[in-house]
Protein backbone atom coordinates (compact mmCIF):
# COMPACT_ATOMS: atom_id res chain seq x y z
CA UNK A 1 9.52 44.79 16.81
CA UNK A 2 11.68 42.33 18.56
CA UNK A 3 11.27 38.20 17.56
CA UNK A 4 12.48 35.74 20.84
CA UNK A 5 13.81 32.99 18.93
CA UNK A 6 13.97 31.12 21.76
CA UNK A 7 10.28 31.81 22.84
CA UNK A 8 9.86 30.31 19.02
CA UNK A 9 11.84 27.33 19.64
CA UNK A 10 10.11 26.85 22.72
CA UNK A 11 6.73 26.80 21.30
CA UNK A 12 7.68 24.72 18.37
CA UNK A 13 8.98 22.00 20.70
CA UNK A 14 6.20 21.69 22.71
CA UNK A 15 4.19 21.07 19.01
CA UNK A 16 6.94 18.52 18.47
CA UNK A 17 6.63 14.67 18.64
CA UNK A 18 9.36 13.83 20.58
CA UNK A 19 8.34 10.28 21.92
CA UNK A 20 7.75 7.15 20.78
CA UNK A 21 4.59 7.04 22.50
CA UNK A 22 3.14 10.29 20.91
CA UNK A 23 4.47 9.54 17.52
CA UNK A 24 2.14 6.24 17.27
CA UNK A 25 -0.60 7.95 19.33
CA UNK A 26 -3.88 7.44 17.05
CA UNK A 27 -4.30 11.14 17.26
CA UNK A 28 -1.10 11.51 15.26
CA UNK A 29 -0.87 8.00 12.69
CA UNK A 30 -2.37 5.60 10.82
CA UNK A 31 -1.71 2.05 9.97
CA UNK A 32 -1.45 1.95 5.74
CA UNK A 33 -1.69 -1.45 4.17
CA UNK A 34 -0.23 -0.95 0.74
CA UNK A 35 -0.86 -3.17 -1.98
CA UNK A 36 -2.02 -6.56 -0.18
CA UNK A 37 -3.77 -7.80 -3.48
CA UNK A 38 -4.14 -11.38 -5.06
CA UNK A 39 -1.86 -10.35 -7.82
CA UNK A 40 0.75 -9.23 -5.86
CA UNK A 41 0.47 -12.08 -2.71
CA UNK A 42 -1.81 -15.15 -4.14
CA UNK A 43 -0.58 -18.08 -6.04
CA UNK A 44 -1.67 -17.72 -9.24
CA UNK A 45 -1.55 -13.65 -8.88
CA UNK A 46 0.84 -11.81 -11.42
CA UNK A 47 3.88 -12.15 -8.99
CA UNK A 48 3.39 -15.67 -8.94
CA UNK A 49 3.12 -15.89 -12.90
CA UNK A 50 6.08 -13.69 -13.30
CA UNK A 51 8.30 -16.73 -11.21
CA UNK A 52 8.58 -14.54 -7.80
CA UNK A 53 7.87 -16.89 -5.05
CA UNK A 54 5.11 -15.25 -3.00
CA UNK A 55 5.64 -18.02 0.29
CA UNK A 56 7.24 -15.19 1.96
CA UNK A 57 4.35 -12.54 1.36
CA UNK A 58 1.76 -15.63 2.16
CA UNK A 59 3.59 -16.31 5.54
CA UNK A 60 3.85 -12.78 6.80
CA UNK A 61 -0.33 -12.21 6.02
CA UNK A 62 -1.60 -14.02 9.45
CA UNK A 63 1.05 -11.65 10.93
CA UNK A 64 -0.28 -8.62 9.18
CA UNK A 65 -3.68 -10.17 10.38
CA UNK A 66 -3.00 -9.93 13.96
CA UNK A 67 -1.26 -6.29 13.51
CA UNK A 68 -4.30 -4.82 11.73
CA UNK A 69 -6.68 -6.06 14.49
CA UNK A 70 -4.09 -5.06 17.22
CA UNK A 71 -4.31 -1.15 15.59
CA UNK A 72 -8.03 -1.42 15.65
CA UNK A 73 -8.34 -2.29 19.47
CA UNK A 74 -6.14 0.97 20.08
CA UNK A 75 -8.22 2.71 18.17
CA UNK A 76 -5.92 3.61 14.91
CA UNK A 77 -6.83 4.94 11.71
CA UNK A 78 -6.03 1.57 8.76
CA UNK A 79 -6.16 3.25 5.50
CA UNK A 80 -5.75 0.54 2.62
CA UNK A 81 -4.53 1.08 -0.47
CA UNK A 82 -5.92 -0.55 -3.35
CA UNK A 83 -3.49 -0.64 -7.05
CA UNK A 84 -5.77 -0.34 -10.17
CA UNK A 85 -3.42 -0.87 -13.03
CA UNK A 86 -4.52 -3.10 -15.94
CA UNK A 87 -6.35 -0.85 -18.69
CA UNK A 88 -6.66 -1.50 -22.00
CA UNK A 89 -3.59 -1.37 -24.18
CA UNK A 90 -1.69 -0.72 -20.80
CA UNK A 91 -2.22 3.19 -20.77
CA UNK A 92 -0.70 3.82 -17.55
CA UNK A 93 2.81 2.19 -18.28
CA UNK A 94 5.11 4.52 -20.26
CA UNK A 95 6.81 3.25 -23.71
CA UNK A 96 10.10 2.77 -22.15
CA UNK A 97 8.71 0.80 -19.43
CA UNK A 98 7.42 -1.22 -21.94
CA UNK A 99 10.12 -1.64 -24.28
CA UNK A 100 12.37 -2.70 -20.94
CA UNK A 101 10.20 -5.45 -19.74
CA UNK A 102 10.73 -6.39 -23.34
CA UNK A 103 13.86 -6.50 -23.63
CA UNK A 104 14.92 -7.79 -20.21
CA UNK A 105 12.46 -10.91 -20.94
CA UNK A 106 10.76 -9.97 -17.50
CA UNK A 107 7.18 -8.25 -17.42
CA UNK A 108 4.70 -10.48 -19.47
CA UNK A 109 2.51 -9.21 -17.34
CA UNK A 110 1.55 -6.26 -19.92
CA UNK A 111 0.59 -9.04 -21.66
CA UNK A 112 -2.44 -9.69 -19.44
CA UNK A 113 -4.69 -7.58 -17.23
CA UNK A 114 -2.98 -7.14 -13.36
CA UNK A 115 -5.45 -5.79 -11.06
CA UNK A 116 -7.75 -4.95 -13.16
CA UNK A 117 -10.79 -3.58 -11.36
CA UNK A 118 -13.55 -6.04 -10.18
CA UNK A 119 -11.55 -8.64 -10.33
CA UNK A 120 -9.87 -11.57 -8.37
CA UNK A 121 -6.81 -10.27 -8.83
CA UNK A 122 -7.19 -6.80 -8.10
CA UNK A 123 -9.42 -7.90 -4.57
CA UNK A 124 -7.73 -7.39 -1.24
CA UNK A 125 -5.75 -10.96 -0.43
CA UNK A 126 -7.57 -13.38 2.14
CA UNK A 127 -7.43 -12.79 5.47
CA UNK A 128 -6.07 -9.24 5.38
CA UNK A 129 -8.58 -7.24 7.39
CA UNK A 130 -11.65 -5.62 6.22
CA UNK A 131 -12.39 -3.28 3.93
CA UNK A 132 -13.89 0.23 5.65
CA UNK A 133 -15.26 2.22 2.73
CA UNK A 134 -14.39 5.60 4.24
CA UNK A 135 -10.57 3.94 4.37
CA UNK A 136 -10.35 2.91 0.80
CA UNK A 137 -7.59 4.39 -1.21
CA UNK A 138 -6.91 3.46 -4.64
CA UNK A 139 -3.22 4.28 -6.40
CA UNK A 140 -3.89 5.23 -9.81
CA UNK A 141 -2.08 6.84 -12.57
CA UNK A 142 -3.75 9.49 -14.20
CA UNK A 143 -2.85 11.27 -17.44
């Protein structure tokens, strides 16, 4: 038996997404929203505790605004992902996370719950687009 690696070149570039146009197709991608959550963007969120200044984050949200509800007129998938973190006695953060925020004076979050689920601060922040249920992703660290 003989294999045409061309005629297997050929075929694969014709599966190939060559263009700009058929990479952002809404056959082929999805628009993911990662992590748009009070504590990361509000004031008053855990960023804003920990002395980050969020201004940035809260001027680029009307932007993200428009963009979502540009993607849904053309018809593309939004998938958005949703951090659950905060668990009692900070389960999902290793020991030598810990002991770094620690040291380094930064992290009092772990000293408080950050997007703890049901709450303000884990909820999506204002104005980002809604919430499809069959879109929801949550990141979570499971042992």
């Amino acid at each position: 038996m003989t294999i045409d690696k061309d005629k297997g070149l050929e075929a694969a570039a014709a599966r190939m997404l060559a263009t700009l146009e058929s990479k952002v197709a809404p056959s082929h991608a999805a628009l993911v929203v990662i992590d748009m959550q009070n504590d990361f963007c509000a004031t008053g969120g855990m960023m804003d505790k920990e002395g980050t200044d969020v201004k940035l984050i809260q001027g680029m949200a009307p932007g993200l605004v428009d963009f979502i509800g540009h993607a849904r007129k053309a018809g593309l998938p939004i998938i958005y992902v949703q951090a659950i973190y905060a668990s009692e006695n900070n389960w999902y953060l290793s020991d030598v996370w810990l002991e770094q925020m620690k040291r380094s004076g930064r992290g009092k979050h772990v000293e408080y719950p950050v997007c703890e689920e049901g709450s303000w601060n884990a909820d999506f922040y204002k104005g980002e687009g809604r919430m499809d249920k069959k879109n929801r992703r949550r990141a979570r660290k499971d042992i």
